[in-house]
N, C-alpha and C. Protein backbone atom coordinates (compact mmCIF):
# COMPACT_ATOMS: atom_id res chain seq x y z
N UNK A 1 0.85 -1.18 0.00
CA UNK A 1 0.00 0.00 0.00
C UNK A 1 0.89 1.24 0.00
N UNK A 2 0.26 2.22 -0.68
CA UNK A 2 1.13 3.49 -0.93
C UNK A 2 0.18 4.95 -0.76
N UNK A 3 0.89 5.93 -0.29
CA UNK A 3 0.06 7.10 -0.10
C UNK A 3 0.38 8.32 -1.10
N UNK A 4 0.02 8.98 -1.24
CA UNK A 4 0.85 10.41 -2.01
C UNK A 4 0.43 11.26 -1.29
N UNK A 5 1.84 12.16 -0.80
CA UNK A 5 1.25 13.45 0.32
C UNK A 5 2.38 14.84 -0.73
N UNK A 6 1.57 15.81 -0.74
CA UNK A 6 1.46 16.54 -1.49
C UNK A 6 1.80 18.21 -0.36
N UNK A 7 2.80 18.54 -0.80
CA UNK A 7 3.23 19.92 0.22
C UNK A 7 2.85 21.16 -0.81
N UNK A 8 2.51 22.34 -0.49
CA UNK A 8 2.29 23.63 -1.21
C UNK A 8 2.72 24.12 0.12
N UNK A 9 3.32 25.45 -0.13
CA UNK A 9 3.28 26.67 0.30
C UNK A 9 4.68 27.98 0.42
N UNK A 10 4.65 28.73 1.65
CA UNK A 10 5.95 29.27 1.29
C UNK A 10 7.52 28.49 1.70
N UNK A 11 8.52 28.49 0.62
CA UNK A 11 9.55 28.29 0.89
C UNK A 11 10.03 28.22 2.58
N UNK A 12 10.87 27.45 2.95
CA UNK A 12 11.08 27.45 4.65
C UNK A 12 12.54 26.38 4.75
N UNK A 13 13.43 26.35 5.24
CA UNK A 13 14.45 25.38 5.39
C UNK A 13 14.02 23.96 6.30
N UNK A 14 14.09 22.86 5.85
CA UNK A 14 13.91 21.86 6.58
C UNK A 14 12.05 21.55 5.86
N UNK A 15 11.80 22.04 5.05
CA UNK A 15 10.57 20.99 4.82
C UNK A 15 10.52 19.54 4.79
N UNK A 16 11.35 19.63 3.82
CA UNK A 16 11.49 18.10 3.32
C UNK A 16 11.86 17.25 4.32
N UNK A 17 12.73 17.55 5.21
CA UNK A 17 13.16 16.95 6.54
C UNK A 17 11.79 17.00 7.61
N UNK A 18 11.14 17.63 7.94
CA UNK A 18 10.29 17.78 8.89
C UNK A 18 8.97 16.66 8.37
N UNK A 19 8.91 16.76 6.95
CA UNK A 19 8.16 15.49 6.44
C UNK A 19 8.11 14.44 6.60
N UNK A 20 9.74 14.14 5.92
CA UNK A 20 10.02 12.58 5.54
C UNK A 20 10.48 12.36 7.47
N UNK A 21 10.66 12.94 7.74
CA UNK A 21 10.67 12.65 9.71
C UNK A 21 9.37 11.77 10.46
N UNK A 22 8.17 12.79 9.89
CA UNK A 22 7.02 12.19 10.28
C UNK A 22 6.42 10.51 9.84
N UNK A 23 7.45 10.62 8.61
CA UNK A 23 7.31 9.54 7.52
C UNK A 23 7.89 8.32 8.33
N UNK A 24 9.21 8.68 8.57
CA UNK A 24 10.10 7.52 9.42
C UNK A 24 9.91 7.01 10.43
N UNK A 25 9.17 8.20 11.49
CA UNK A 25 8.61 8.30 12.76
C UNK A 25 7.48 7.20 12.63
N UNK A 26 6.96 7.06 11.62
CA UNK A 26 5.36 6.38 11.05
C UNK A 26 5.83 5.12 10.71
N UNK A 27 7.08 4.55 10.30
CA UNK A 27 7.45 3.77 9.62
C UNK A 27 6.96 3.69 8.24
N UNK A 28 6.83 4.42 7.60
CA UNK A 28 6.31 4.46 5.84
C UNK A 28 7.50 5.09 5.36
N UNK A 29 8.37 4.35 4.13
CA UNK A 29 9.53 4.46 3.16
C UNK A 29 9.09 5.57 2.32
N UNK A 30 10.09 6.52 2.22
CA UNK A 30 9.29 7.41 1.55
C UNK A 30 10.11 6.69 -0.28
N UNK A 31 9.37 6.33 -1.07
CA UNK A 31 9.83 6.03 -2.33
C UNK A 31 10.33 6.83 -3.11
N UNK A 32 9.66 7.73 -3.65
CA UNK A 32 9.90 8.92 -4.84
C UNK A 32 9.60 10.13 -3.85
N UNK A 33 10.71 11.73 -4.49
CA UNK A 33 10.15 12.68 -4.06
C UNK A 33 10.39 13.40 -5.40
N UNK A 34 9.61 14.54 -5.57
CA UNK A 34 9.81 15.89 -6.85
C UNK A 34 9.38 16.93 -5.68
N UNK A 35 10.56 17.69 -5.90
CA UNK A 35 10.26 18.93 -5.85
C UNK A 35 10.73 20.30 -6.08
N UNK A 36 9.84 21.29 -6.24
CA UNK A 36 10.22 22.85 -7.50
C UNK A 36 9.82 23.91 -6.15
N UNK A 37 11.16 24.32 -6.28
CA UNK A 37 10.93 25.73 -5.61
C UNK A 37 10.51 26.81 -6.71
N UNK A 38 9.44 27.35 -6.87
CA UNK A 38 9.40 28.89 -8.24
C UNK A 38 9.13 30.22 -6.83
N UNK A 39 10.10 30.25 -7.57
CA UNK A 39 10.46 31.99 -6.66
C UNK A 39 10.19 31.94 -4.94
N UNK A 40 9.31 31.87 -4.62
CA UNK A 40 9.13 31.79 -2.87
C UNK A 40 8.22 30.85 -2.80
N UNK A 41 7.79 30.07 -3.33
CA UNK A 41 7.00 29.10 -3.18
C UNK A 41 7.48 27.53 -3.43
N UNK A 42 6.74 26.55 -2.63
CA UNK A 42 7.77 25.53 -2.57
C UNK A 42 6.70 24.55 -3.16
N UNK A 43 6.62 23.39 -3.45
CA UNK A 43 5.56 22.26 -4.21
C UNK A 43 6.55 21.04 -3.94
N UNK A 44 5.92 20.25 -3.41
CA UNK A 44 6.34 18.66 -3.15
C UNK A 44 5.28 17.94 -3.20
N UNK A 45 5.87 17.01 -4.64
CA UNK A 45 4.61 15.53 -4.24
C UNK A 45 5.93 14.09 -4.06
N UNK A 46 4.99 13.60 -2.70
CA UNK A 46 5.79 12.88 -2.35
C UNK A 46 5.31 11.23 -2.33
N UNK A 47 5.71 9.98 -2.31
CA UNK A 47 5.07 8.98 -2.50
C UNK A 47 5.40 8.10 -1.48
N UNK A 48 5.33 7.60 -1.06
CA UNK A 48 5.50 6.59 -0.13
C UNK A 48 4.66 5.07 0.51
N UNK A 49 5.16 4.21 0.87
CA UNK A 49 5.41 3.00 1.00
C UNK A 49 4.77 2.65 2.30
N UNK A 50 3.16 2.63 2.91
CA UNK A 50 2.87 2.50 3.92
C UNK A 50 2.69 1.08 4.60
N UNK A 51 3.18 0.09 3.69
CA UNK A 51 2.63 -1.13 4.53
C UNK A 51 3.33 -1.67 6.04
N UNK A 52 4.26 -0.77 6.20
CA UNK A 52 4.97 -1.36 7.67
C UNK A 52 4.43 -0.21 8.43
N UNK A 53 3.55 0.75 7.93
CA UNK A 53 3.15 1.49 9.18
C UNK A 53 2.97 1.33 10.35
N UNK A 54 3.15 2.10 11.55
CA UNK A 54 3.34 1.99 12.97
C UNK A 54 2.05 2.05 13.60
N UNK A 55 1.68 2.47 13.09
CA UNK A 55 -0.28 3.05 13.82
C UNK A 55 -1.12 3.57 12.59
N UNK A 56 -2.04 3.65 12.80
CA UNK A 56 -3.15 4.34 11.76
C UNK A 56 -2.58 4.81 10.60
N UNK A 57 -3.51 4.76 9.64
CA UNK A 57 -2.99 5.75 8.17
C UNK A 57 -3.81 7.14 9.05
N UNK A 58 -5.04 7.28 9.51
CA UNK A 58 -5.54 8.08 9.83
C UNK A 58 -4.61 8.86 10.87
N UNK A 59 -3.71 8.10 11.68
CA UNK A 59 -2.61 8.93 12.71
C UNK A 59 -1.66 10.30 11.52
N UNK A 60 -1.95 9.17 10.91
CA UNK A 60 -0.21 9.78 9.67
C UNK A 60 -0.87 10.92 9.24
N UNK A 61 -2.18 10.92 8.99
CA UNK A 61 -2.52 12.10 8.14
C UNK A 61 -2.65 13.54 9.01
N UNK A 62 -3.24 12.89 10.32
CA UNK A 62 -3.12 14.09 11.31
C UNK A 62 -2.07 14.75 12.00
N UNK A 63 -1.03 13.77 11.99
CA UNK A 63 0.34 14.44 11.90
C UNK A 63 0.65 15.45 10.92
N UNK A 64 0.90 15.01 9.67
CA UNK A 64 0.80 15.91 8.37
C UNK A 64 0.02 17.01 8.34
N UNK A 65 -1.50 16.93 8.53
CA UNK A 65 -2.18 18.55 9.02
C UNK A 65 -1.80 19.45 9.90
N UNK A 66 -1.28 18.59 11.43
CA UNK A 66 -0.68 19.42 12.45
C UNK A 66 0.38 20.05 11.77
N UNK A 67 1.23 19.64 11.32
CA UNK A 67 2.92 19.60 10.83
C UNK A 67 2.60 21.01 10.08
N UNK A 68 1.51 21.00 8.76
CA UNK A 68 1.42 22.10 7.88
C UNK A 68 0.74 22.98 8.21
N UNK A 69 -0.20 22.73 9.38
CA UNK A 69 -0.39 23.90 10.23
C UNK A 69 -0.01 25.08 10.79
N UNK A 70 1.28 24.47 11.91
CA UNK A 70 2.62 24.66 12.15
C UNK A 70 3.48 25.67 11.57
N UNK A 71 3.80 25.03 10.20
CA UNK A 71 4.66 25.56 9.17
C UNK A 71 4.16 26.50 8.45
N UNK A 72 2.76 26.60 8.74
CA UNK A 72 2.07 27.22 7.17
C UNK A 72 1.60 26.83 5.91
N UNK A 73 1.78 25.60 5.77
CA UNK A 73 1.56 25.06 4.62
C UNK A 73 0.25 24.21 4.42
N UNK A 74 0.26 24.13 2.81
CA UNK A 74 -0.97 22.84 3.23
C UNK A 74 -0.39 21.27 2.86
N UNK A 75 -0.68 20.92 3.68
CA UNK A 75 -0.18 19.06 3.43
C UNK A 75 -1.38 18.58 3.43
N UNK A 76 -1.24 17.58 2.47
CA UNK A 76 -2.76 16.40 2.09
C UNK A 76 -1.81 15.36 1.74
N UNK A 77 -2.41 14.54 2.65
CA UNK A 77 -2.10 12.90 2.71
C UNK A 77 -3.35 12.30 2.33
N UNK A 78 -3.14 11.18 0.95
CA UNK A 78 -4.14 10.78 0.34
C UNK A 78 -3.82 9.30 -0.04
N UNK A 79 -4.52 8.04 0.72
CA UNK A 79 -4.16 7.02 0.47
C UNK A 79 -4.05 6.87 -1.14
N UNK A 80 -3.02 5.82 -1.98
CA UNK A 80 -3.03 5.11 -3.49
C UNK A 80 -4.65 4.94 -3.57
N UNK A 81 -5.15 3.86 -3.00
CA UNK A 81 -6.51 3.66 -3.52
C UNK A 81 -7.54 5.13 -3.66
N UNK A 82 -7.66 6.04 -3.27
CA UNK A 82 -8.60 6.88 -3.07
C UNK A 82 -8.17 7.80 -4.19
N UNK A 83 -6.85 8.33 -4.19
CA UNK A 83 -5.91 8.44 -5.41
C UNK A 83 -6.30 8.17 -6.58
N UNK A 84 -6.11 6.53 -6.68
CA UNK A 84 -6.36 6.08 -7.91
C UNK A 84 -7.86 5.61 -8.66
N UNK A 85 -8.62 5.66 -7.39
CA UNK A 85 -10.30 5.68 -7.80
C UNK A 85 -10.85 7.36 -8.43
N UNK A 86 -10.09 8.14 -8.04
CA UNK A 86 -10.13 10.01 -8.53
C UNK A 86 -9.95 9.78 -9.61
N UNK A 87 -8.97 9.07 -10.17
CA UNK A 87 -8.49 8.84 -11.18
C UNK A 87 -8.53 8.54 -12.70
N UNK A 88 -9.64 7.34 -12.19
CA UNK A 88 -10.64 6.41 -13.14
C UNK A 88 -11.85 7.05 -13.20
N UNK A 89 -12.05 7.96 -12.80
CA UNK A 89 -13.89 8.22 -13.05
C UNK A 89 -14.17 8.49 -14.40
């Protein structure tokens, strides 16, 4: 099972770290990352590998809201299946 969590907002040092932290913390591999800084704004879609998760997918995601709360940003954690049913319609 796999998730895609998706970062927007302003530029900040340590995003990507404060993420893939929550990620490790969770036990989910983070697989693939992309990401484009354009001018002060930052965009990450990120993919990752949840089947050894530690607790809830639902824990992981509320971490991620707190986290971009926090920071300012918006984070959306969106299981593969829900993902990929958006997908097919």
């Amino acid at each position: 099972m796999r998730a895609v969590i998706t970062v927007i907002g302003k530029d900040n040092v340590g995003i990507l770290h404060k993420v893939s932290g929550i990620c490790a913390e969770m036990g989910a591999n983070v697989i693939e990352v992309t990401q484009s800084v354009l001018q002060d704004m930052f965009a990450m879609i990120m993919l990752v590998d949840i089947t050894g998760l530690s607790g809830d997918f639902s824990e992981m995601v509320d971490k991620m809201t707190a986290l971009g709360n926090d920071l300012g940003l918006s984070i959306h954690t969106m299981h593969e299946d829900i993902f990929n049913s958006m997908h097919n319609i």
